[in-house]
Protein backbone atom coordinates (compact mmCIF):
# COMPACT_ATOMS: atom_id res chain seq x y z
CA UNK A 1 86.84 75.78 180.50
CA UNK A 2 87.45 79.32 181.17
CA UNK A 3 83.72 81.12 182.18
CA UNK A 4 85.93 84.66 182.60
CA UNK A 5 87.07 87.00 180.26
CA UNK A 6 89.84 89.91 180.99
CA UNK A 7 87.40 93.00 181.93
CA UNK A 8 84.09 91.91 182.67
CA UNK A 9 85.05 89.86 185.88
CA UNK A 10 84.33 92.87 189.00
CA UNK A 11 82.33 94.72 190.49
CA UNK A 12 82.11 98.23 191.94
CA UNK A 13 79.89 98.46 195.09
CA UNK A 14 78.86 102.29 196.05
CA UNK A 15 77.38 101.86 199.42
CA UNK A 16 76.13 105.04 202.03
CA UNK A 17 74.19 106.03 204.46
CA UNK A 18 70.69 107.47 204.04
CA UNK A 19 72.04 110.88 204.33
CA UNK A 20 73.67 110.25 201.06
CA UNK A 21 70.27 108.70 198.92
CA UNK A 22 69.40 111.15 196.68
CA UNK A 23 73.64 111.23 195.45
CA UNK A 24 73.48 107.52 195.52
CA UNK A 25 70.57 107.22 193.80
CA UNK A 26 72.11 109.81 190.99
CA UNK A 27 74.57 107.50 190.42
CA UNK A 28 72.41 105.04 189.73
CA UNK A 29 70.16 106.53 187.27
CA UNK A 30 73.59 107.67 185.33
CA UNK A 31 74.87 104.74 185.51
CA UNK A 32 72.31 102.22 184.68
CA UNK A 33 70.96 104.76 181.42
CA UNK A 34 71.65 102.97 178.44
CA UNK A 35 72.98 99.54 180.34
CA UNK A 36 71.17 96.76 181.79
CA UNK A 37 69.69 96.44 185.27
CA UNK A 38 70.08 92.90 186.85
CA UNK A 39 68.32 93.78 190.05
CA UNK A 40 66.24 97.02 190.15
CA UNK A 41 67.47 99.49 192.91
CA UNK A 42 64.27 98.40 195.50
CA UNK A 43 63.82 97.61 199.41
CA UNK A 44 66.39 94.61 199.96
CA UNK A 45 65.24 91.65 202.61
CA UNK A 46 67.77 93.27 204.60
CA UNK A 47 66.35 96.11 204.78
CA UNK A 48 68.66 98.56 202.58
CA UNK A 49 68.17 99.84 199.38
CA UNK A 50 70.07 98.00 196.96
CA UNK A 51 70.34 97.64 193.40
CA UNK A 52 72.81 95.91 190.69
CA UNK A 53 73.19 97.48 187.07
CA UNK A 54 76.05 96.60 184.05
CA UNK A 55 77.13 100.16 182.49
CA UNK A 56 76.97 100.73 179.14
CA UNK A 57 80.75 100.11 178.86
CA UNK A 58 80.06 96.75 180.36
CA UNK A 59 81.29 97.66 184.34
CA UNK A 60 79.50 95.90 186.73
CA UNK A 61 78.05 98.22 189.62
CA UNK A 62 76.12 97.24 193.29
CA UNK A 63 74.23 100.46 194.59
CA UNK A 64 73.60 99.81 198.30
CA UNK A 65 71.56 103.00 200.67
CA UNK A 66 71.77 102.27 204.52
CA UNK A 67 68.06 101.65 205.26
CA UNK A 68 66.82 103.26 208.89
CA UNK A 69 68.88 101.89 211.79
CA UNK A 70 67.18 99.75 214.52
CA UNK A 71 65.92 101.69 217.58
CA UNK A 72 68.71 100.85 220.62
CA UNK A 73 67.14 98.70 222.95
CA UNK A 74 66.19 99.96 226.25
CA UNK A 75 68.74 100.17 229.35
CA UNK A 76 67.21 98.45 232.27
CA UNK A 77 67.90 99.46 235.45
């Protein structure tokens, strides 16, 4: 049994820093229009911004914004 057809079996992952969210998040208001969102672009439990959307030509996208790094711990003396 063959679960994959020619064309619909990728991804495209566009993937930044938070420097680059309100161009990432262009993207993904152009390209989810008129295609289907499978996850919405929210807070991830890792603590990006992430979101997965089909096209409307049936492409396969991941939208992933870098959320705030960790503060470096201390140097002890």
């Amino acid at each position: 049994m063959d679960l994959a057809s020619p064309g619909n079996n990728f991804s495209i992952s566009l993937s930044g820093e938070q420097a680059d969210e309100g161009e990432l998040r262009g993207y993904w208001d152009k390209l989810s229009a008129g295609g289907a969102v499978t996850m919405p672009l929210g807070l991830a439990p890792w603590g990006d911004t992430f979101g997965m959307c089909t096209d409307r030509f049936g492409v396969n996208w991941l939208v992933n914004i870098a959320g705030a790094a960790a503060p470096e711990p201390a140097a002890h003396s």
